[in-house]
C-alpha atoms as a PDB file:
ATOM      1  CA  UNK A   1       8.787  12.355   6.193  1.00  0.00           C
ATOM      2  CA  UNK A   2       7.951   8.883   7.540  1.00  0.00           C
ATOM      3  CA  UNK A   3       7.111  10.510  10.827  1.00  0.00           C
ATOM      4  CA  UNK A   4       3.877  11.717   9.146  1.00  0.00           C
ATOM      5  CA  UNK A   5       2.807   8.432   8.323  1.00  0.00           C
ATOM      6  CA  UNK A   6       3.240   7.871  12.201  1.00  0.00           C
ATOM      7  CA  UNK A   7       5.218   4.480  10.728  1.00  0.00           C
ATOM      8  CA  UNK A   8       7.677   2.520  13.412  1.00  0.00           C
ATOM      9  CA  UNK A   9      11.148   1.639  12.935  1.00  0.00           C
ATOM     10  CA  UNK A  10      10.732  -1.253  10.642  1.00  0.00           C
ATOM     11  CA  UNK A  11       8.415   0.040   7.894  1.00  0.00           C
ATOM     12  CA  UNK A  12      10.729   2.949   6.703  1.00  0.00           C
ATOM     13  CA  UNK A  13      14.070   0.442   6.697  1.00  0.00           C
ATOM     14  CA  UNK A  14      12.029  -2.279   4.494  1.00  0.00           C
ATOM     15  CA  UNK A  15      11.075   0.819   2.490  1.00  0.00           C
ATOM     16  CA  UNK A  16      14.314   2.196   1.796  1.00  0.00           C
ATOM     17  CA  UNK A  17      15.978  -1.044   1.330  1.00  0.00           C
ATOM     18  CA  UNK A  18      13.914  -1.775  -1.657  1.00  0.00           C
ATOM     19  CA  UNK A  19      13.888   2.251  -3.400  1.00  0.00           C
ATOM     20  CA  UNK A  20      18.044   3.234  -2.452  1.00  0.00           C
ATOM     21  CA  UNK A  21      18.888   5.408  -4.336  1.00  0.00           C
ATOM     22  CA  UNK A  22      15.598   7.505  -4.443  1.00  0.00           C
ATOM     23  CA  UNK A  23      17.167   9.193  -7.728  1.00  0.00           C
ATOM     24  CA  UNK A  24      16.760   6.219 -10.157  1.00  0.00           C
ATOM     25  CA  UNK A  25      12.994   7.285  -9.745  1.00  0.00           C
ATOM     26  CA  UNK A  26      13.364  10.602 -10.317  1.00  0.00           C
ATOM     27  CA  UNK A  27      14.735   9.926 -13.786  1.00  0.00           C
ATOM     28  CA  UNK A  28      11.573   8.599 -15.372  1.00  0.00           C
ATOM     29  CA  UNK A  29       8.044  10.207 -15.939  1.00  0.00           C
ATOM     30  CA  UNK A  30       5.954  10.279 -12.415  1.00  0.00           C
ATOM     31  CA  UNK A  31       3.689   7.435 -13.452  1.00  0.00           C
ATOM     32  CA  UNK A  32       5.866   4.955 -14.307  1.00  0.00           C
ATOM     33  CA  UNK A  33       8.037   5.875 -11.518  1.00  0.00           C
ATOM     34  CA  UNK A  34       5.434   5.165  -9.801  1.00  0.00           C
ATOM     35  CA  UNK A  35       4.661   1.698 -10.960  1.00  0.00           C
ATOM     36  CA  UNK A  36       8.515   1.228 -10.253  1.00  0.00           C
ATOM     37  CA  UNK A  37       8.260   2.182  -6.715  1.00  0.00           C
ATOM     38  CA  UNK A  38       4.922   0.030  -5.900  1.00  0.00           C
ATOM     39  CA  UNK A  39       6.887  -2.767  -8.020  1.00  0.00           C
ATOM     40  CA  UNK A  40       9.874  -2.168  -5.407  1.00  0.00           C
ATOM     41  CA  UNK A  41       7.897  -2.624  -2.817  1.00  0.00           C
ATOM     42  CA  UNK A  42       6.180  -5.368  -3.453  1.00  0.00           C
ATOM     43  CA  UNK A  43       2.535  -4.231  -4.358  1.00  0.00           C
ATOM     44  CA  UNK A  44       3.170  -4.263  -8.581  1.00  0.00           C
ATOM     45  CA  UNK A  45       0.596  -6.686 -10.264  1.00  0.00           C
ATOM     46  CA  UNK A  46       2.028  -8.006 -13.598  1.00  0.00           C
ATOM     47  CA  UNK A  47      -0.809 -10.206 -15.775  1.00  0.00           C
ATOM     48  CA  UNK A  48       0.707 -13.651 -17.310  1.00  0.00           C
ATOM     49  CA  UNK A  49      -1.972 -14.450 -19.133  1.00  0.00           C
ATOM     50  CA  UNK A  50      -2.486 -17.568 -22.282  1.00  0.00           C
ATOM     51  CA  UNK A  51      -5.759 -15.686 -23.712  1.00  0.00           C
ATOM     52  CA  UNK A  52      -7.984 -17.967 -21.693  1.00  0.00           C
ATOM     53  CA  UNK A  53     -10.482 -16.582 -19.299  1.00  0.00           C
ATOM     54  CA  UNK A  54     -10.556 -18.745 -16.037  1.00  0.00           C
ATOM     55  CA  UNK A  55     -13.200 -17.917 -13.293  1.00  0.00           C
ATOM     56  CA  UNK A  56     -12.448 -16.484 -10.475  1.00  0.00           C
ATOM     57  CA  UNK A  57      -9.098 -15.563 -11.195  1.00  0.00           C
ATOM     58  CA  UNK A  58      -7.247 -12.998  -9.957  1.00  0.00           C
ATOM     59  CA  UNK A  59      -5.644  -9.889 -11.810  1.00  0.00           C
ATOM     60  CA  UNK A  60      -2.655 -11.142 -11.722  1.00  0.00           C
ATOM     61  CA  UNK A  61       0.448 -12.127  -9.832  1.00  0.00           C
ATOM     62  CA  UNK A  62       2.096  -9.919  -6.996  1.00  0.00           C
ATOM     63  CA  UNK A  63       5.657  -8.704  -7.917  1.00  0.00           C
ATOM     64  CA  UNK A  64       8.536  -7.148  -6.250  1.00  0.00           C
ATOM     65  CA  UNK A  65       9.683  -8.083  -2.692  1.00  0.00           C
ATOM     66  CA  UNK A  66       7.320  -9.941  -0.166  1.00  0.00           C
ATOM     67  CA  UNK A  67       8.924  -8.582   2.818  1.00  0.00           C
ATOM     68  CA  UNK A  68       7.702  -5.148   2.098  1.00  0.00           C
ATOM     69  CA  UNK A  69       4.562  -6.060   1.022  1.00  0.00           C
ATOM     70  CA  UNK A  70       4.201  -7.663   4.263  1.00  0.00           C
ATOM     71  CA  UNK A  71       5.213  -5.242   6.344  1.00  0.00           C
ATOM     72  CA  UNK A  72       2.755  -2.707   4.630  1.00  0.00           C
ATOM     73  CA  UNK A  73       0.082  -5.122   4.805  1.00  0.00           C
ATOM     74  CA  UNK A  74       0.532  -5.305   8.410  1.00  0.00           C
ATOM     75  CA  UNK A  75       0.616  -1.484   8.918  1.00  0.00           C
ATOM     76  CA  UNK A  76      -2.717  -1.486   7.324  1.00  0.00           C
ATOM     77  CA  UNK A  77      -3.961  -3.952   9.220  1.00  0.00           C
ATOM     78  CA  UNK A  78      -2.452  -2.914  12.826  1.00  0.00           C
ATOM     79  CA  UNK A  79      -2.490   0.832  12.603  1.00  0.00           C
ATOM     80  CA  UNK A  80      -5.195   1.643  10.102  1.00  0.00           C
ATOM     81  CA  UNK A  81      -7.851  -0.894  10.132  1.00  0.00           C
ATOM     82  CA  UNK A  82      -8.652  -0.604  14.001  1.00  0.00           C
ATOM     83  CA  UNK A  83     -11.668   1.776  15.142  1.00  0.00           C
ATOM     84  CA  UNK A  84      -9.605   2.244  17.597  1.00  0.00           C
ATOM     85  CA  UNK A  85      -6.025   2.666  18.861  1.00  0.00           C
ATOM     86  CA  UNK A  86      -4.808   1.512  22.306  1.00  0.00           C
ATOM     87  CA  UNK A  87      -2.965   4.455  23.676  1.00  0.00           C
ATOM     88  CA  UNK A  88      -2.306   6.060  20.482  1.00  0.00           C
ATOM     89  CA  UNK A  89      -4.146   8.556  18.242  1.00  0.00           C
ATOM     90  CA  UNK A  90      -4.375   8.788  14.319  1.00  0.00           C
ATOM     91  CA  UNK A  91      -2.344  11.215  12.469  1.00  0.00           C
ATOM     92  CA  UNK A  92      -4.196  13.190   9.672  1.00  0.00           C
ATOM     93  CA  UNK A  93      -2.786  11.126   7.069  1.00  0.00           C
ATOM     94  CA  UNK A  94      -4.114   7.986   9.049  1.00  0.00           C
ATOM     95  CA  UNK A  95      -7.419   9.370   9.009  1.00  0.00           C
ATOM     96  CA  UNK A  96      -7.649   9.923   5.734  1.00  0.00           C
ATOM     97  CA  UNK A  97      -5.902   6.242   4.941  1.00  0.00           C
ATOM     98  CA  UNK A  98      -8.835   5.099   7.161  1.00  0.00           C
ATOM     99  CA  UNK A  99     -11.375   6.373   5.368  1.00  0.00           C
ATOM    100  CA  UNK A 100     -10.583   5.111   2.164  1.00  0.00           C
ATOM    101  CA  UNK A 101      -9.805   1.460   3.763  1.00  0.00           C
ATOM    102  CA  UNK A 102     -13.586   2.110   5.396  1.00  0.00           C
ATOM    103  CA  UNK A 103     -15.303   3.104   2.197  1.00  0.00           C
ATOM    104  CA  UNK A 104     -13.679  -0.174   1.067  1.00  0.00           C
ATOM    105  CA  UNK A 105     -13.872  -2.890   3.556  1.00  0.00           C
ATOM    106  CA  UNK A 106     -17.530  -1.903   4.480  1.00  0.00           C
ATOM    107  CA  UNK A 107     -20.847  -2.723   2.414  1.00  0.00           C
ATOM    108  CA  UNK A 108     -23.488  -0.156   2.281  1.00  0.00           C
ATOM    109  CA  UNK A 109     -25.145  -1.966   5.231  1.00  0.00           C
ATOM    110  CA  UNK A 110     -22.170  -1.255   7.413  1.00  0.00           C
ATOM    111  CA  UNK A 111     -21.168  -4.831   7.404  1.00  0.00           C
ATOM    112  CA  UNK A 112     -17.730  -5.778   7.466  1.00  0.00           C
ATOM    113  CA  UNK A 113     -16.801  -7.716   4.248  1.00  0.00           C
ATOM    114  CA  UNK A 114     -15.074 -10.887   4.908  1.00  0.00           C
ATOM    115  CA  UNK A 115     -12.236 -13.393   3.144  1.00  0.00           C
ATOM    116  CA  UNK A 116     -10.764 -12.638  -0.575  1.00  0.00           C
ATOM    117  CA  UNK A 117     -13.093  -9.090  -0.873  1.00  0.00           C
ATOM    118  CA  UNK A 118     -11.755  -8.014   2.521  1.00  0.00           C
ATOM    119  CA  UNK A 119      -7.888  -9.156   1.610  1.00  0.00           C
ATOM    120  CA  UNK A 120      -8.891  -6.798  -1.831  1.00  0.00           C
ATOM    121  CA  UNK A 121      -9.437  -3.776   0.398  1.00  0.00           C
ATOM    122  CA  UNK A 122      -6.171  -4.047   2.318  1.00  0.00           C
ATOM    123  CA  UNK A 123      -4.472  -4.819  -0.917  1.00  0.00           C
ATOM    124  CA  UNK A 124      -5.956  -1.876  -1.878  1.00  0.00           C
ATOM    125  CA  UNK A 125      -4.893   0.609   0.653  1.00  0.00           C
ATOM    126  CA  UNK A 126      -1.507  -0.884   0.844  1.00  0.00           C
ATOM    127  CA  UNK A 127      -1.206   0.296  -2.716  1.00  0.00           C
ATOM    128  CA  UNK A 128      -2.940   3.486  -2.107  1.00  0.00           C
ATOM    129  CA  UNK A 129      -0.120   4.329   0.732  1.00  0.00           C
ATOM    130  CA  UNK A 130       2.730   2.992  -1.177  1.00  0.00           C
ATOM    131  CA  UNK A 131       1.248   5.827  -3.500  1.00  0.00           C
ATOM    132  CA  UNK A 132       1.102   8.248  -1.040  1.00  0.00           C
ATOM    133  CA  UNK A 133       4.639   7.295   0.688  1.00  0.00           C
ATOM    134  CA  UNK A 134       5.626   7.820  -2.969  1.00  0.00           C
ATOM    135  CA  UNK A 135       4.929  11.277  -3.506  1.00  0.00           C
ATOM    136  CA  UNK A 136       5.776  12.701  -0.262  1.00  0.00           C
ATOM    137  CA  UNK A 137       9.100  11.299  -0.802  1.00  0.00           C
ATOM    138  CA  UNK A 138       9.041  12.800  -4.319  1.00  0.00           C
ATOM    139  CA  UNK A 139       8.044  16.001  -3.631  1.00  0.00           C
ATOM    140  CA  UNK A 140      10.524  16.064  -0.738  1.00  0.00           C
ATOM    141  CA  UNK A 141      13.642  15.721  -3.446  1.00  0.00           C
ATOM    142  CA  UNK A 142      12.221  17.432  -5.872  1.00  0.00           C
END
């Protein structure tokens, strides 16, 4: 399965460090297994929040483990965010991973967005393949 996502060796053993045993997931209703496997991997957001309103805060803090988060965040940015690839060529579901990081990195323009609205659109397509890794993996054991 994590030959479709054309990931190395390192990605799928952070991955399966943090989700062993898959079952534990299967157990609860899709969405919130969900949550619990982006939470696992480090891309959960949990709010803390007093009731105040502060500007230019975020939406909350990162949970889970860093390590993973990292290493997704660096897939994203190595293998996905290029135009293009030295040597290598995407794989259907990096295409479509690319697309959605384009439509979200890019103002209308076709300018590249830069510092914290940049970092949101690889935070957001790390979290939009965590989803995907998630159900390929479910559908696999189910």
């Amino acid at each position: 399965m994590f030959d479709r996502f054309a990931f190395g060796y390192r990605e799928p053993g952070w991955i399966l460090s943090r989700i062993y045993p898959f079952e534990d997931f299967l157990c609860l209703p899709k969405k919130r297994a969900l949550r619990r496997f982006r939470q696992a991997g480090g891309l959960g957001k949990v709010e803390k929040s007093s009731g105040q309103v502060r500007a230019g805060s975020g939406g909350g803090n990162w949970t889970g483990c860093a390590n993973t988060r990292g290493i997704l965040w660096t897939y994203v940015n190595c293998r996905i965010e290029p135009q293009k690839l030295k040597g290598h060529s995407y794989t259907a579901i990096q295409l479509e991973r690319r697309e959605y990081f384009v439509g979200r990195a890019f103002d209308a323009d076709g300018t590249k967005k830069c510092g914290g609205r940049l970092a949101d659109a690889r935070n957001a397509s790390c979290r939009k393949l965590a989803g995907m890794v998630f159900r390929e993996l479910y559908n696999e054991v189910k």
